[in-house]
PDB file of N, CA and C in Angstrom:
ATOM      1  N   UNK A   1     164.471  22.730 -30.438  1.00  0.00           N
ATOM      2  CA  UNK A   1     163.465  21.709 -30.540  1.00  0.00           C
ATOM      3  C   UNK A   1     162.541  22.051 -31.698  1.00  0.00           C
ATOM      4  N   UNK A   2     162.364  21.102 -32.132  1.00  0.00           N
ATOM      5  CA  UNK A   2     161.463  21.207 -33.156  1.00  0.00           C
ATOM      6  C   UNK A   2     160.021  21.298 -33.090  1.00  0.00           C
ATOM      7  N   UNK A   3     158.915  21.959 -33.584  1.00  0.00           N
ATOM      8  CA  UNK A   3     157.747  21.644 -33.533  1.00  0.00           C
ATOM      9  C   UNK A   3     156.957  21.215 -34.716  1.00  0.00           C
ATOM     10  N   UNK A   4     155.820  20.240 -34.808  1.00  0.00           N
ATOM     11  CA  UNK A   4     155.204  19.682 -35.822  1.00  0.00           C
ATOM     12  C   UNK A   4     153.996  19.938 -35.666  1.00  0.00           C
ATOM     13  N   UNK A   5     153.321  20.116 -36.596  1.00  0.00           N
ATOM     14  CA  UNK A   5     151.769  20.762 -36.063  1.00  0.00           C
ATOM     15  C   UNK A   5     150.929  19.780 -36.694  1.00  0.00           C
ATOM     16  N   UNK A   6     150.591  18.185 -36.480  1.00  0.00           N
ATOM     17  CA  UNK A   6     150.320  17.309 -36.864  1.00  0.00           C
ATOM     18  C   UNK A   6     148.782  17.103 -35.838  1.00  0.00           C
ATOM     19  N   UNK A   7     147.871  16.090 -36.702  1.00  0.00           N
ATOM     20  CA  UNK A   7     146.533  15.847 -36.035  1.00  0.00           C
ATOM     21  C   UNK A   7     146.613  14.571 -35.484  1.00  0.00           C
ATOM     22  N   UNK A   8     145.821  14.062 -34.750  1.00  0.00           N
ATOM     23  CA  UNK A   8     144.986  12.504 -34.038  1.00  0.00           C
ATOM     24  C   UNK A   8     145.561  11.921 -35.727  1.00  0.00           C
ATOM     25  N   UNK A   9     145.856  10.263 -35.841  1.00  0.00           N
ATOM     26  CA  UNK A   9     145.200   9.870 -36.518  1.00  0.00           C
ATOM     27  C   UNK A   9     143.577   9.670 -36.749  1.00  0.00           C
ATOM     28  N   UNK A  10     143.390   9.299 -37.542  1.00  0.00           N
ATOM     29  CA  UNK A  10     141.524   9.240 -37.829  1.00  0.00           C
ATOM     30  C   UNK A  10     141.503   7.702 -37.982  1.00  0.00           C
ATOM     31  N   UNK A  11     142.228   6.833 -38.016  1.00  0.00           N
ATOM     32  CA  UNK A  11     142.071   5.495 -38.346  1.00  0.00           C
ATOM     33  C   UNK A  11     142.225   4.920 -36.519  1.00  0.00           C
ATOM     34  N   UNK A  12     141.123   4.119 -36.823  1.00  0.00           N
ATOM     35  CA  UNK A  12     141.128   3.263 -35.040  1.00  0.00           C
ATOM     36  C   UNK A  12     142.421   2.919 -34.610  1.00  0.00           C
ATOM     37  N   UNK A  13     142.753   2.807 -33.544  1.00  0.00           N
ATOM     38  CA  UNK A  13     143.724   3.158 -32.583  1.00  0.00           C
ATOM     39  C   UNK A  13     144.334   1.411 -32.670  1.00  0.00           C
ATOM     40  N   UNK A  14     143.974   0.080 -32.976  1.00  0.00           N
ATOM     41  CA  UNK A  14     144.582  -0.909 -33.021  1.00  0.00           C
ATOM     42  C   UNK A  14     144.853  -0.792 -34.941  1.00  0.00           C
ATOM     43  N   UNK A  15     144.604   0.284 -35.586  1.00  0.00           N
ATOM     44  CA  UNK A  15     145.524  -0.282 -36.975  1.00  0.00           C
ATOM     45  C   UNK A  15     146.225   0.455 -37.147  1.00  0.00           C
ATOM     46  N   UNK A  16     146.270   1.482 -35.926  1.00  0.00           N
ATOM     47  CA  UNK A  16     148.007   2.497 -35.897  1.00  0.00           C
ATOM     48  C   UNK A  16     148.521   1.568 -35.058  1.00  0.00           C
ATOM     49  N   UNK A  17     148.635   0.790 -34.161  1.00  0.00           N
ATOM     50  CA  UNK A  17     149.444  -0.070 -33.321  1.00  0.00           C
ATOM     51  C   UNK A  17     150.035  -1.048 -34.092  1.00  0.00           C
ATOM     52  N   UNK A  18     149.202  -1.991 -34.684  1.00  0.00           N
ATOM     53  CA  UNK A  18     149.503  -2.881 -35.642  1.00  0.00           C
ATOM     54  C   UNK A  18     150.583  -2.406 -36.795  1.00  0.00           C
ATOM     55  N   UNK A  19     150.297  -1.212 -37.639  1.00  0.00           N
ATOM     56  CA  UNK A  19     151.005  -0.674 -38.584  1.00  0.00           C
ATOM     57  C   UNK A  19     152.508  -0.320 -37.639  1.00  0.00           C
ATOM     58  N   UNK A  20     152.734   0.366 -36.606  1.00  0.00           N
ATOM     59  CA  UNK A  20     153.710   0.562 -35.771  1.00  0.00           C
ATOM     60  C   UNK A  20     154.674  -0.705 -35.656  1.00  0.00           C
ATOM     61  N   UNK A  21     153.675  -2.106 -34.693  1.00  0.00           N
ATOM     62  CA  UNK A  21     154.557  -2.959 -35.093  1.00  0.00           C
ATOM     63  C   UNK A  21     155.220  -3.403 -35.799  1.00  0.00           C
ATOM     64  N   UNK A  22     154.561  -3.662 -36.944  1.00  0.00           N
ATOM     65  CA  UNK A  22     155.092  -3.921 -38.323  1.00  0.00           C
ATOM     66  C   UNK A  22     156.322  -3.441 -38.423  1.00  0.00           C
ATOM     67  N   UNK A  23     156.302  -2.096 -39.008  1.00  0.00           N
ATOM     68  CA  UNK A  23     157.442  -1.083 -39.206  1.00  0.00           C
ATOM     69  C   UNK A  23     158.379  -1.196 -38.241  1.00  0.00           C
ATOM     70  N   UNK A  24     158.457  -1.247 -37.158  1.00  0.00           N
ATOM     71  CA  UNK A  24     159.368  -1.262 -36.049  1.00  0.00           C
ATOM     72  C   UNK A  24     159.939  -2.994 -36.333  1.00  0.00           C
ATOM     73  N   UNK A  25     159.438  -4.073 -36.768  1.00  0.00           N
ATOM     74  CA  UNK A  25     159.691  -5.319 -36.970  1.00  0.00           C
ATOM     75  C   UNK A  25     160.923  -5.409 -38.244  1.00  0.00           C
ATOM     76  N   UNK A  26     160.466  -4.682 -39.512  1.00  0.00           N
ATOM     77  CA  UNK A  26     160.719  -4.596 -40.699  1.00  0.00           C
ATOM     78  C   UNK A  26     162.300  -3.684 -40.206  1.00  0.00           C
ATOM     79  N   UNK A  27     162.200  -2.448 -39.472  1.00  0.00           N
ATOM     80  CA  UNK A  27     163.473  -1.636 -39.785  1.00  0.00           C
ATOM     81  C   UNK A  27     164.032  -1.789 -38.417  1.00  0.00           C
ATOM     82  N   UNK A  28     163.654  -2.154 -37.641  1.00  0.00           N
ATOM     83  CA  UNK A  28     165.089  -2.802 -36.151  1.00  0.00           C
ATOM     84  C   UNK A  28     166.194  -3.044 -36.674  1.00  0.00           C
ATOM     85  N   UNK A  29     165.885  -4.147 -37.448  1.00  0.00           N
ATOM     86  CA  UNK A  29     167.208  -4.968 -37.483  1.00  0.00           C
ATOM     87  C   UNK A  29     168.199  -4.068 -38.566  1.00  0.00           C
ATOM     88  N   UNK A  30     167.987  -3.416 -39.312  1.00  0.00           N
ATOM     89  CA  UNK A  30     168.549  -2.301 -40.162  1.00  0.00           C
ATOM     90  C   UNK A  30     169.461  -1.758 -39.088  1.00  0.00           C
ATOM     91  N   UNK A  31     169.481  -1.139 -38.101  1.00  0.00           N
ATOM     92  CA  UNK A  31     169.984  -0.118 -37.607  1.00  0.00           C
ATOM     93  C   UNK A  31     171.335  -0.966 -36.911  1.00  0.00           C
ATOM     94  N   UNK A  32     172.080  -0.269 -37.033  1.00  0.00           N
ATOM     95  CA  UNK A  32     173.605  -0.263 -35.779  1.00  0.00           C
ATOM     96  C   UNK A  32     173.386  -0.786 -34.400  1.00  0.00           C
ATOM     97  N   UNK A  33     174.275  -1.872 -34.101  1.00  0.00           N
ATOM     98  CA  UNK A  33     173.995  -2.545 -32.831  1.00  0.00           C
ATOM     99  C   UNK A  33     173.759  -1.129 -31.764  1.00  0.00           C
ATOM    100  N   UNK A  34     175.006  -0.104 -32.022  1.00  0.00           N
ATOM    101  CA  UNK A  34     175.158   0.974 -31.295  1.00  0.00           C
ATOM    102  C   UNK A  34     174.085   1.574 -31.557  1.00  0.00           C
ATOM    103  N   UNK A  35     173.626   1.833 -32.498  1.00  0.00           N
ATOM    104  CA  UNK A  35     172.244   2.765 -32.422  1.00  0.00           C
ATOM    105  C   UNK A  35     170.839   1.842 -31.691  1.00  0.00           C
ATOM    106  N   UNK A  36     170.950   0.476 -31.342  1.00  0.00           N
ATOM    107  CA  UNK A  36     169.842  -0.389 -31.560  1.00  0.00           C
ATOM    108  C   UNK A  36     170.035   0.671 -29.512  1.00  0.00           C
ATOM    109  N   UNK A  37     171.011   0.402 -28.652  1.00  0.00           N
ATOM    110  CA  UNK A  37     171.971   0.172 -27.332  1.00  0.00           C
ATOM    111  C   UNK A  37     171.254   1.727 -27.356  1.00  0.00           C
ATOM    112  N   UNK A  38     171.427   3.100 -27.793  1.00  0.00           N
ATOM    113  CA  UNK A  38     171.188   4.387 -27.891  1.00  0.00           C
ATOM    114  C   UNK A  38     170.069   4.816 -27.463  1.00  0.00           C
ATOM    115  N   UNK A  39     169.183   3.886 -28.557  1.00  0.00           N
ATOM    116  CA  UNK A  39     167.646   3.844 -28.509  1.00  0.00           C
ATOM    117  C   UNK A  39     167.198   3.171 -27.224  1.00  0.00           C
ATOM    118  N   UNK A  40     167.468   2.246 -26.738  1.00  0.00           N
ATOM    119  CA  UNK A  40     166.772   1.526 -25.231  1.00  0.00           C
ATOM    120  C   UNK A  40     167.343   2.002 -24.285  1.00  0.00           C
ATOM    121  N   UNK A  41     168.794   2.762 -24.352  1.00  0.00           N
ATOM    122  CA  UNK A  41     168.576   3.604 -23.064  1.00  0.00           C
ATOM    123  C   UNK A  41     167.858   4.927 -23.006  1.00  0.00           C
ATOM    124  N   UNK A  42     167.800   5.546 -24.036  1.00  0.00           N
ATOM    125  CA  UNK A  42     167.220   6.638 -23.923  1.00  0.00           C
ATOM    126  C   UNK A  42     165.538   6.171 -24.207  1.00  0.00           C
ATOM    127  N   UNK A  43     165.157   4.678 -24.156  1.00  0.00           N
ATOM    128  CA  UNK A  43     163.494   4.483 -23.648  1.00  0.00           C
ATOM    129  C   UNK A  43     163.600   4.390 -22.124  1.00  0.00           C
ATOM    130  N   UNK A  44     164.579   3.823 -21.869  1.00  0.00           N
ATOM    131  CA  UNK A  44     164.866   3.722 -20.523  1.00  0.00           C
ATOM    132  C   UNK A  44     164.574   5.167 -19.482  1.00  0.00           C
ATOM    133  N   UNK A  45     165.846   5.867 -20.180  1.00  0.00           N
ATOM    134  CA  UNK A  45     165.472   7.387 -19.583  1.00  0.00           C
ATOM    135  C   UNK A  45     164.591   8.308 -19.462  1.00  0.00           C
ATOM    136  N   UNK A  46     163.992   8.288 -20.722  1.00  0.00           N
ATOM    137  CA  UNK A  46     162.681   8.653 -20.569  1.00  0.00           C
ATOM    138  C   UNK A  46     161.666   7.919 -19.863  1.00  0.00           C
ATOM    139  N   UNK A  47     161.287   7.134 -19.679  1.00  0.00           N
ATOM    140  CA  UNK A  47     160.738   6.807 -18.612  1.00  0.00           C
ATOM    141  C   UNK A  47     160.902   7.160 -17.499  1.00  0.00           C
ATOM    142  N   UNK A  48     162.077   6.565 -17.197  1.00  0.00           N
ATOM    143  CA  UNK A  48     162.319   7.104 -15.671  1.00  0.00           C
ATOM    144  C   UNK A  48     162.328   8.935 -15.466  1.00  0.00           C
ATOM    145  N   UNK A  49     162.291   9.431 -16.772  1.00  0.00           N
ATOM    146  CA  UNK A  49     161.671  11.011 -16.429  1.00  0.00           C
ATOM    147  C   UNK A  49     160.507  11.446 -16.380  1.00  0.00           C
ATOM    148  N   UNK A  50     159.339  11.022 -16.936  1.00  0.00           N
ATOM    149  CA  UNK A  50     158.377  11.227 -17.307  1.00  0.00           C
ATOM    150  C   UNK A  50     157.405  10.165 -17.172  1.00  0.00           C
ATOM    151  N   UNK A  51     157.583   9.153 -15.805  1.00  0.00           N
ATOM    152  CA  UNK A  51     156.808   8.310 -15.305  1.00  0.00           C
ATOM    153  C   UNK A  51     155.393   8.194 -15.044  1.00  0.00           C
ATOM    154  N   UNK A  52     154.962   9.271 -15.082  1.00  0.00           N
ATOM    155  CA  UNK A  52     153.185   9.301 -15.877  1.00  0.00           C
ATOM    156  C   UNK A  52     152.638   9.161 -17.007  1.00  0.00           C
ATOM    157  N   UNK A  53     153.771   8.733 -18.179  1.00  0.00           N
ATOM    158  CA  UNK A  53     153.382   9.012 -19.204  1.00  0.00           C
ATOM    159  C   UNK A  53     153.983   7.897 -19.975  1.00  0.00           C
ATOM    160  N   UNK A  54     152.835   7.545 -21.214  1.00  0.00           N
ATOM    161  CA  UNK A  54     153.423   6.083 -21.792  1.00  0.00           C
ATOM    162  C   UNK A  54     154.794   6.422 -22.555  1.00  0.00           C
ATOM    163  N   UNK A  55     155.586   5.633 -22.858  1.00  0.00           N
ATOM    164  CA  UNK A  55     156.668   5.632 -23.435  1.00  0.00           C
ATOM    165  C   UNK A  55     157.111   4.611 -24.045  1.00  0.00           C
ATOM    166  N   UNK A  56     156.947   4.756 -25.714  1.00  0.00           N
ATOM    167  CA  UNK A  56     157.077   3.770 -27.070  1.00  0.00           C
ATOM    168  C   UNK A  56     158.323   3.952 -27.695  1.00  0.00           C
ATOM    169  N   UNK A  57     158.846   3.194 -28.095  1.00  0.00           N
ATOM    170  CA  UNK A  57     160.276   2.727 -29.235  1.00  0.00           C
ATOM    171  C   UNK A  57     159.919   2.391 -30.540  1.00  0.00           C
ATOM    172  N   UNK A  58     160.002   3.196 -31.491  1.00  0.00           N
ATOM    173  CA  UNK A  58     159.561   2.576 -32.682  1.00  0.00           C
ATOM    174  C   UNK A  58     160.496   3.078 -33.825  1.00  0.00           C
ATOM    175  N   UNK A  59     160.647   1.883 -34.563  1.00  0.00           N
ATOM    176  CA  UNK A  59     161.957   2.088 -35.327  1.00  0.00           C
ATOM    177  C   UNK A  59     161.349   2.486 -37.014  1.00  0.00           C
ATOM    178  N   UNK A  60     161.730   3.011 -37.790  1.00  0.00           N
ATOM    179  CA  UNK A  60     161.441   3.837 -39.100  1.00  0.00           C
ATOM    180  C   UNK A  60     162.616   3.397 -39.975  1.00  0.00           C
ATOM    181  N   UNK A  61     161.912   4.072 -40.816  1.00  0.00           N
ATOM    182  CA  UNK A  61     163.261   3.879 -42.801  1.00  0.00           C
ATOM    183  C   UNK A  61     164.496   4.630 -42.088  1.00  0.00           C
ATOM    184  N   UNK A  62     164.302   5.886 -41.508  1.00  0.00           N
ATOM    185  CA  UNK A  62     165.649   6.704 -41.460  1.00  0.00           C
ATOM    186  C   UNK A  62     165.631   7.194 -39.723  1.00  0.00           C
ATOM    187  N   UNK A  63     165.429   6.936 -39.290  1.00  0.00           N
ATOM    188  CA  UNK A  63     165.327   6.853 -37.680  1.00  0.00           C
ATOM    189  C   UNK A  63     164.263   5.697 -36.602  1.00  0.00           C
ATOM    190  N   UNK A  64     165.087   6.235 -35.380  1.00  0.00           N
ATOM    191  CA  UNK A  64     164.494   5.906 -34.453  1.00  0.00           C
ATOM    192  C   UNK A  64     164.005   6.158 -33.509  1.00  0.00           C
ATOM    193  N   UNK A  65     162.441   6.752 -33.402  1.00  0.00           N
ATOM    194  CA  UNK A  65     162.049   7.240 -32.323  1.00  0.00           C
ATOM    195  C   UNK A  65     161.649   6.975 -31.029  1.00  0.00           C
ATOM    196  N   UNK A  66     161.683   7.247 -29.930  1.00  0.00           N
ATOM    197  CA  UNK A  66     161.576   7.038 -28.465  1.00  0.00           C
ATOM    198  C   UNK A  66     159.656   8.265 -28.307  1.00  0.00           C
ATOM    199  N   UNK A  67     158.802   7.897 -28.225  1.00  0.00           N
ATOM    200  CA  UNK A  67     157.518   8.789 -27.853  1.00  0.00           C
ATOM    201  C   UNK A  67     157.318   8.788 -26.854  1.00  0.00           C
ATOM    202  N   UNK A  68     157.099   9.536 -26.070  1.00  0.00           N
ATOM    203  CA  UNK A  68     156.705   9.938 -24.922  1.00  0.00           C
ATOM    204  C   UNK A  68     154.968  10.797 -25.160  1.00  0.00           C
ATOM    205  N   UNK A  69     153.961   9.768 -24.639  1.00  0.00           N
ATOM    206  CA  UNK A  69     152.582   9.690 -24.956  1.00  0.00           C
ATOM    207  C   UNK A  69     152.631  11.248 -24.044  1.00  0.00           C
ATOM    208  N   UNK A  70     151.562  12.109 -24.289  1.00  0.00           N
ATOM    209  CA  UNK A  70     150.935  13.128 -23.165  1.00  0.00           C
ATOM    210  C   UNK A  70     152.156  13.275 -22.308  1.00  0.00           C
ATOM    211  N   UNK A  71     153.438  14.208 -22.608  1.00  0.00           N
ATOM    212  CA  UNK A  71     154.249  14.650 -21.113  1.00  0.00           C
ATOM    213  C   UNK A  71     153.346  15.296 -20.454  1.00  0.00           C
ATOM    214  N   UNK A  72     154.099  14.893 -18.994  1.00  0.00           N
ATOM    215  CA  UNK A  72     153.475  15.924 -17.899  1.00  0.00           C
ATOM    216  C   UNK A  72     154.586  16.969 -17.718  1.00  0.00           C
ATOM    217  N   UNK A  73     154.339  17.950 -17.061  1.00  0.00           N
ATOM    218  CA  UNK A  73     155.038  19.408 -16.337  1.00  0.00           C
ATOM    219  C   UNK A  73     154.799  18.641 -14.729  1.00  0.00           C
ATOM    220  N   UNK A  74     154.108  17.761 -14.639  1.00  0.00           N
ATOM    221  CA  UNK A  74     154.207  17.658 -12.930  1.00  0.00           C
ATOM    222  C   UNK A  74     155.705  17.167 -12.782  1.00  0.00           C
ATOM    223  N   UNK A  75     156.336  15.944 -13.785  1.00  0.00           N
ATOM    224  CA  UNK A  75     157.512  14.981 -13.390  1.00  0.00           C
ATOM    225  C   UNK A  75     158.142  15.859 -13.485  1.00  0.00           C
ATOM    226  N   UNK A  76     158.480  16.968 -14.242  1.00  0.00           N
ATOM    227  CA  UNK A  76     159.932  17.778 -14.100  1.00  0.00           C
ATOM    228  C   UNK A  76     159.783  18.321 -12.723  1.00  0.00           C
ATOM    229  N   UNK A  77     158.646  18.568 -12.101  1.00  0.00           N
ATOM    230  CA  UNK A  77     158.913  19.442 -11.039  1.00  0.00           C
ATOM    231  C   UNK A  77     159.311  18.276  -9.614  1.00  0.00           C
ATOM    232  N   UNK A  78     158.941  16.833 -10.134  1.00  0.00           N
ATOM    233  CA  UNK A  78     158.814  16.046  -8.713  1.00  0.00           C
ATOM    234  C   UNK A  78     160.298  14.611  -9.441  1.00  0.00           C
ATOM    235  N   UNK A  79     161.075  15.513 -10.543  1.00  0.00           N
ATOM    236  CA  UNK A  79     161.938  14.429 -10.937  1.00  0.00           C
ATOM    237  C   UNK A  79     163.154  14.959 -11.353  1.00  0.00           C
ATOM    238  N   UNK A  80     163.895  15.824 -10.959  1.00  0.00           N
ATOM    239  CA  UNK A  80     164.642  16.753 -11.747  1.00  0.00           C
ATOM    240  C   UNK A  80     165.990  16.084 -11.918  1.00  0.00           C
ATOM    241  N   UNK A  81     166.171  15.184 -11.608  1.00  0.00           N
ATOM    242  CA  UNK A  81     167.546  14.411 -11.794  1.00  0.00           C
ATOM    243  C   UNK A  81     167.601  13.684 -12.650  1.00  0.00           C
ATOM    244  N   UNK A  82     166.360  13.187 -13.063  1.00  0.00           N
ATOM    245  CA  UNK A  82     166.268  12.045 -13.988  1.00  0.00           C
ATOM    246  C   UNK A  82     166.036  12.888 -15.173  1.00  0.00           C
ATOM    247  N   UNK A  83     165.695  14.237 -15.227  1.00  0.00           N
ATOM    248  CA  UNK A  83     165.249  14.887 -16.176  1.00  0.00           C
ATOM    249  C   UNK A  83     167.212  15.753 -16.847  1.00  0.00           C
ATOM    250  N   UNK A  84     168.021  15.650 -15.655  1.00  0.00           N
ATOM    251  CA  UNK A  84     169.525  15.943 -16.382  1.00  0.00           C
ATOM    252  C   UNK A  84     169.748  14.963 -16.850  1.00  0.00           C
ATOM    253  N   UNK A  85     169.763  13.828 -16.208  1.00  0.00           N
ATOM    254  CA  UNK A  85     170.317  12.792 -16.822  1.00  0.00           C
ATOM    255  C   UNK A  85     169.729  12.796 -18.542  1.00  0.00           C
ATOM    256  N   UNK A  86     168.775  13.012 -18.643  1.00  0.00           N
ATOM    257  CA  UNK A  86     167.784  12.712 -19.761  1.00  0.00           C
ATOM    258  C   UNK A  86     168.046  13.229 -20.719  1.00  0.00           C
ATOM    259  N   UNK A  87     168.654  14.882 -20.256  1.00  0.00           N
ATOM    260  CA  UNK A  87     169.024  15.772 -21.600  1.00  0.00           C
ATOM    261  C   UNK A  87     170.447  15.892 -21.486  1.00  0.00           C
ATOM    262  N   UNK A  88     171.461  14.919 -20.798  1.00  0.00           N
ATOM    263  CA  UNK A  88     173.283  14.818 -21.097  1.00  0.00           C
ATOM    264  C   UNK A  88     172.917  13.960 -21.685  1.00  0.00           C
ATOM    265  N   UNK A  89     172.135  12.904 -21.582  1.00  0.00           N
ATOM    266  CA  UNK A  89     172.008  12.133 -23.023  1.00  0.00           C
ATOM    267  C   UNK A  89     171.583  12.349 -24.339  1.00  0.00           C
ATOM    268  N   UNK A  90     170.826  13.075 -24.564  1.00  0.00           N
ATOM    269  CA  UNK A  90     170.281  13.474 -25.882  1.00  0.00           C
ATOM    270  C   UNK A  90     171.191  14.299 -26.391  1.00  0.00           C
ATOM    271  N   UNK A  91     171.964  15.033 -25.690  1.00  0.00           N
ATOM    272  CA  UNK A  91     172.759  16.570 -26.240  1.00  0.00           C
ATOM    273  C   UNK A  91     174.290  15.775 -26.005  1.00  0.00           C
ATOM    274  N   UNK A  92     174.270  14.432 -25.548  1.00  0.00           N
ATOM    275  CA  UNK A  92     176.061  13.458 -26.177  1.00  0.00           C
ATOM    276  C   UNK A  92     175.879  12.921 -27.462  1.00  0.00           C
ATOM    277  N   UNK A  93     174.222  12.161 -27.382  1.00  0.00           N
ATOM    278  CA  UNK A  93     173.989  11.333 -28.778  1.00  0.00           C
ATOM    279  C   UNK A  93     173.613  11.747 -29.513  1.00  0.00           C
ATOM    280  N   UNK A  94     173.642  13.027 -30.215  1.00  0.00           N
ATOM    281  CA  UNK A  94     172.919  14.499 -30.604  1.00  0.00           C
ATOM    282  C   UNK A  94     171.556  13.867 -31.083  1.00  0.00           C
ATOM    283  N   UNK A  95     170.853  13.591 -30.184  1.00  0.00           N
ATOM    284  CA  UNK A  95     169.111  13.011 -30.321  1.00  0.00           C
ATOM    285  C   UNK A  95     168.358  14.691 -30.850  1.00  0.00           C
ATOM    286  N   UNK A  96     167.925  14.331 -31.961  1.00  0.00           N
ATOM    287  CA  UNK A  96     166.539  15.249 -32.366  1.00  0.00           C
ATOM    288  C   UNK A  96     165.828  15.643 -31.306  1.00  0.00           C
ATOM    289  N   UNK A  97     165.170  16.293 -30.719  1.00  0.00           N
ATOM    290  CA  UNK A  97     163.976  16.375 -30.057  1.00  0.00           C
ATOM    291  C   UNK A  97     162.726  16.949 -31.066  1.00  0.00           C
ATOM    292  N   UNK A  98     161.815  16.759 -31.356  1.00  0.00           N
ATOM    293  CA  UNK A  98     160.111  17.482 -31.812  1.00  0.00           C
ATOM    294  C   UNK A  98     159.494  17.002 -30.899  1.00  0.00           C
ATOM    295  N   UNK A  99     158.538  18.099 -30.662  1.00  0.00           N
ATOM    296  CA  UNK A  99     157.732  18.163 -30.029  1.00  0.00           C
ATOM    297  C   UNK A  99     156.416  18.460 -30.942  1.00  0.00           C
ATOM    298  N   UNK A 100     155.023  17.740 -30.791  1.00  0.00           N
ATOM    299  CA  UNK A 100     154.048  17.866 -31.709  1.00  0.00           C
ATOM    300  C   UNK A 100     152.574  18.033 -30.080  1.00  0.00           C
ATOM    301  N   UNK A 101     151.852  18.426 -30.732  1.00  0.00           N
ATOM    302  CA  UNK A 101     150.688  18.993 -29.865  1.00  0.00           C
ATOM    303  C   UNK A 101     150.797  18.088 -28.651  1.00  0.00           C
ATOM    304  N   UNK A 102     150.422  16.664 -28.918  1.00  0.00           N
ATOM    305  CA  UNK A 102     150.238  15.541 -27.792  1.00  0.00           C
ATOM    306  C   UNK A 102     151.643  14.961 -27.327  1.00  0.00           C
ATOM    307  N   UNK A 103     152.505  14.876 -27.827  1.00  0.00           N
ATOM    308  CA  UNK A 103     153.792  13.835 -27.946  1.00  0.00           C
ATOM    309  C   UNK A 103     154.755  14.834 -27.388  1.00  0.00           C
ATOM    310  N   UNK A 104     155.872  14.288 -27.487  1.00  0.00           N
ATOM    311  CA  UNK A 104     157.371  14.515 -27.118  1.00  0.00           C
ATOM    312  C   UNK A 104     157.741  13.300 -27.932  1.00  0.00           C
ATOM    313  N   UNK A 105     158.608  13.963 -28.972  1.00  0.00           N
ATOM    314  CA  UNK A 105     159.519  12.297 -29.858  1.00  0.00           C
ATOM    315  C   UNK A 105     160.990  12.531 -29.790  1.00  0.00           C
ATOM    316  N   UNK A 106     161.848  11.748 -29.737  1.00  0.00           N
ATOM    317  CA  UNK A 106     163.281  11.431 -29.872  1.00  0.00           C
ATOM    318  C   UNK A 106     163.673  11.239 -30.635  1.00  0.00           C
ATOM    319  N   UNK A 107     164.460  11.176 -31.579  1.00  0.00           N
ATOM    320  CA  UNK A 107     164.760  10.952 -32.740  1.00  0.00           C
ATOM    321  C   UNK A 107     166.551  10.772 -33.143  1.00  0.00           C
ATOM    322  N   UNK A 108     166.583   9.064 -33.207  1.00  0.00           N
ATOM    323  CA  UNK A 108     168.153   8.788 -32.869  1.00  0.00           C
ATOM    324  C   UNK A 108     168.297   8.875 -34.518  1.00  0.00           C
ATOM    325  N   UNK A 109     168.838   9.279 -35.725  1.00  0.00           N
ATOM    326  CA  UNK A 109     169.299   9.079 -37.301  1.00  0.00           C
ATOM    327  C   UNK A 109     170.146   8.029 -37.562  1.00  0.00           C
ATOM    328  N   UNK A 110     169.977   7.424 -38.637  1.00  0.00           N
ATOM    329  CA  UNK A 110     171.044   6.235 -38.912  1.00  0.00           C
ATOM    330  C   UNK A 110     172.523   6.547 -38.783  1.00  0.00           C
TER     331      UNK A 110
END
């Protein structure tokens, strides 16, 4: 796993959302039906692992990431099935994992 030692943005929290949309609008349709199918189950999965915690899809120039806002350590201990399921998927679709101070990101490549 990777780690990134990245800060808060400093710009208000609706013109990183807005800018997100955008980008995710602009490079969706770029990607492989199969990669589009990759990416929503593994938003899917993550969720259902880490159900305390928000969980975003946002698509980029050269990937596609799945965020997982603030993980908890409580869901692995009260979810552990959903948490195999979670990593036979990432380690079939060889998904990136980084991990940065606040986040957990996914990272599907073109």
């Amino acid at each position: 796993m990777k780690q990134l030692d990245i800060d808060d943005s400093v710009q208000p929290a609706f013109l990183v959302r807005l800018d997100a949309e955008a980008q995710h609008a602009k490079y969706w349709p770029t990607f492989a039906k199969s990669k589009q199918d990759d990416a929503l189950k593994l938003k899917q999965l993550a969720t259902d692992a880490y159900f305390r915690s928000k969980v975003y899809l946002n698509a980029r120039d050269q990937f596609i990431v799945v965020k997982v806002d603030r993980p908890s350590l409580k869901d692995k201990l009260n979810n552990d099935s959903a948490f195999n399921k979670l990593n036979a998927f990432v380690i079939a679709a060889t998904v990136e994992v980084v991990a940065t101070k606040n986040n957990l990101l996914f990272r599907i490549y073109r």
